[in-house]
Protein backbone atom coordinates (compact mmCIF):
# COMPACT_ATOMS: atom_id res chain seq x y z
CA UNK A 1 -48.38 -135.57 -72.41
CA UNK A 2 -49.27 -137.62 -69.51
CA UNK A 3 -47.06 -135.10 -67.24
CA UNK A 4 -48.76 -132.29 -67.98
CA UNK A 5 -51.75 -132.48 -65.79
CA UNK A 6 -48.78 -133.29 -62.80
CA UNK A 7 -46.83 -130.68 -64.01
CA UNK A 8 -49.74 -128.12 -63.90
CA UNK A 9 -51.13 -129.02 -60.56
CA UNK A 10 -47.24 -129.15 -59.04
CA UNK A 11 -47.12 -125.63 -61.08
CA UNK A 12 -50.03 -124.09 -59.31
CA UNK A 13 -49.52 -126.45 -56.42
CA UNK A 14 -46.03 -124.65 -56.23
CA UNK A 15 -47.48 -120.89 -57.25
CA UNK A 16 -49.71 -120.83 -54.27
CA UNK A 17 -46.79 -121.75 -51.50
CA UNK A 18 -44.00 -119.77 -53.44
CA UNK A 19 -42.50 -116.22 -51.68
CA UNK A 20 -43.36 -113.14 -53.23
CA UNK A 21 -39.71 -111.01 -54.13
CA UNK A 22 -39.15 -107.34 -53.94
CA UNK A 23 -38.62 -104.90 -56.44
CA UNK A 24 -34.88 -106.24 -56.97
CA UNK A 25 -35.59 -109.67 -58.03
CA UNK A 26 -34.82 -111.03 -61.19
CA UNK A 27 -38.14 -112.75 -63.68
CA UNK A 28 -34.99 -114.93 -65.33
CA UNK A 29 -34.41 -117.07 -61.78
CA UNK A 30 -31.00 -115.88 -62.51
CA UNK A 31 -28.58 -114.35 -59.89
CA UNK A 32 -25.73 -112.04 -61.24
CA UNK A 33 -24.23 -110.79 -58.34
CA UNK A 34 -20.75 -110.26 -58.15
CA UNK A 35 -20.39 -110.47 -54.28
CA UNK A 36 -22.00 -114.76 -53.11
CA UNK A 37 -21.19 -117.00 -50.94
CA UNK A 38 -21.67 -120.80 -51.04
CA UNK A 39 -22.66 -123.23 -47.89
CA UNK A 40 -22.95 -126.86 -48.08
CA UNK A 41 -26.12 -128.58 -46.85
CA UNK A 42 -26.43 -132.30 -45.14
CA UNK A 43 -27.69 -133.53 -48.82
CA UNK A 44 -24.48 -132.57 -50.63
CA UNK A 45 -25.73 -129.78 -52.36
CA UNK A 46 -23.77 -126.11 -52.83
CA UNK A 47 -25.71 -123.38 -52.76
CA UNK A 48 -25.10 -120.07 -53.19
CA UNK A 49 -26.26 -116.60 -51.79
CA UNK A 50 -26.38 -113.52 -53.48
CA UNK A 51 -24.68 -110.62 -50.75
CA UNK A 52 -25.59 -108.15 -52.51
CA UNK A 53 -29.17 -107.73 -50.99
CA UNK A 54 -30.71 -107.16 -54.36
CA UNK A 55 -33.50 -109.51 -53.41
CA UNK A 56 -32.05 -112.76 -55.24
CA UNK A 57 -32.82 -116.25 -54.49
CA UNK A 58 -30.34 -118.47 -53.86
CA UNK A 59 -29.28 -121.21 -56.28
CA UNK A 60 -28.65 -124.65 -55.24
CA UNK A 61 -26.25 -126.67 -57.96
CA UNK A 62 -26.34 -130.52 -57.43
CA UNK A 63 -22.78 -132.28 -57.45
CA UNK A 64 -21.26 -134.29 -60.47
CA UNK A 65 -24.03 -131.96 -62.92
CA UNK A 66 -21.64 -130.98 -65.63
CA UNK A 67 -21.61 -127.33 -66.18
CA UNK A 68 -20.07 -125.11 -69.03
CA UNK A 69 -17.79 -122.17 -68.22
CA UNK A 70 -20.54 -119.74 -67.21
CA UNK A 71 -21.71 -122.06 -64.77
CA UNK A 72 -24.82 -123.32 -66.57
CA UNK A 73 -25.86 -126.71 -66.57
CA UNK A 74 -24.80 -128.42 -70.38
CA UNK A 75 -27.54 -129.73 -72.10
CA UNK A 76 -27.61 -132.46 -74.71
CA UNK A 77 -28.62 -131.66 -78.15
CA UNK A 78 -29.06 -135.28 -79.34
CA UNK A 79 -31.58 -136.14 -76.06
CA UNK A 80 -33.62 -133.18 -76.67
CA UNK A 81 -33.92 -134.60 -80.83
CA UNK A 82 -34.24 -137.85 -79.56
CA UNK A 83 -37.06 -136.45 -77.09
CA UNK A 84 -38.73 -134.26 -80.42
CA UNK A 85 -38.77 -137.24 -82.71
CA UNK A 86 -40.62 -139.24 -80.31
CA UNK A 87 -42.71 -136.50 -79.28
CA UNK A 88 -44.56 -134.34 -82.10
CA UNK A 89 -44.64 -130.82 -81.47
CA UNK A 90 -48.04 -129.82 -79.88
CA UNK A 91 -48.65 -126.88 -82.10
CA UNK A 92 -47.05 -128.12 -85.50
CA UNK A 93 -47.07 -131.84 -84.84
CA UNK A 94 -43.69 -131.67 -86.18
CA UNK A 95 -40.93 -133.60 -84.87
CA UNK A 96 -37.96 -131.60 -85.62
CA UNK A 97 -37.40 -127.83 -85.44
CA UNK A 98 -38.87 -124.77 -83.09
CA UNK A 99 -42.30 -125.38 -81.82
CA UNK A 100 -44.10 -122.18 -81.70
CA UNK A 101 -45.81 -121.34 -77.94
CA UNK A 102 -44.06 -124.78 -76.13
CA UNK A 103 -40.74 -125.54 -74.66
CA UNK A 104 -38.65 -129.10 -74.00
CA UNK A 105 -39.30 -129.04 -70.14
CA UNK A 106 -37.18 -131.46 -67.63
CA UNK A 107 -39.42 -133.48 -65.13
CA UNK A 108 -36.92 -133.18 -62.64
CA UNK A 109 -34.69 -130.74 -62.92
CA UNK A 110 -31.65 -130.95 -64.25
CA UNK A 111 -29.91 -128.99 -61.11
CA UNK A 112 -31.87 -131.32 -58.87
CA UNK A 113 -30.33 -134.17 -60.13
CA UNK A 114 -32.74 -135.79 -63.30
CA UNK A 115 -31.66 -137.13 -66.34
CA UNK A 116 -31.05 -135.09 -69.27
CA UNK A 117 -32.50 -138.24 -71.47
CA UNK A 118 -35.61 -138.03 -73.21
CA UNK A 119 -37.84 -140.23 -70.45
CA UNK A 120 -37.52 -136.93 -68.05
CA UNK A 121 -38.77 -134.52 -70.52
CA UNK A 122 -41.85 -133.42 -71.79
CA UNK A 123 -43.58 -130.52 -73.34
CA UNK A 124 -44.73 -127.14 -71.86
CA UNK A 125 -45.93 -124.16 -72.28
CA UNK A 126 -43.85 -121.39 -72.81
CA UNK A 127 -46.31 -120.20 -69.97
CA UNK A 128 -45.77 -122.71 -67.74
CA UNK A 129 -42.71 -123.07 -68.35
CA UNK A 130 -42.07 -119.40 -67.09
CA UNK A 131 -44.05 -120.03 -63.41
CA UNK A 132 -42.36 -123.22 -63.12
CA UNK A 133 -39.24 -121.79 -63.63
CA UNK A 134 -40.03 -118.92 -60.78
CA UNK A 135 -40.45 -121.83 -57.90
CA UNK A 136 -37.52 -123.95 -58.94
């Protein structure tokens, strides 16, 4: 818990500087477009550009993340159980299973380079969650 409060002020923090996007934009932070390019900045990172000019953010995708065949960053099932049982659900106090209203949240992203280990995660609102997701 004692991330929220930092994840909520980098949240609104992050809310309050963030672009607004046109009609074409996607609310899943997702690009689909089948025509993109890809650049390489000074840090090592790839991003990609939607050509399509559908009003898509570009995606930047950290080197050595491991990603699955769709090009999504794999995730590990046992961190995220080791994370639950050492971290009762907020609205069931459970520490296995769904947890109504909250989502397993990454400190630092995982396409940014953090840890998928319990230490970098933390609850959040499915709320949250959703805003934070628009910024990163």
């Amino acid at each position: 818990m004692k991330y929220s409060l930092l994840s909520a002020a980098v949240v609104a923090s992050a809310l309050i500087a963030a672009p607004t996007f046109g009609k074409g934009s996607s609310s899943s932070g997702h690009s689909h477009s089948s025509g993109s390019s890809s650049s390489h900045d000074s840090s090592g990172l790839t991003t990609h550009h939607a050509s399509s000019g559908s009003g898509h953010h570009s995606s930047t995708y950290a080197p050595g993340v491991p990603r699955d065949s769709h090009g999504h960053i794999k995730r590990s099932t046992k961190a995220k159980d080791d994370f639950k049982h050492g971290h009762p659900c907020p609205s069931t106090g459970k520490t296995s299973g769904s947890c109504p209203g909250y989502v397993v949240d990454h400190v630092k992203p995982l396409k940014r380079g953090g840890a998928d280990k319990p230490e970098n995660m933390q609850w959040q609102t499915v709320q949250a969650a959703k805003a934070k997701d628009k910024v990163e």
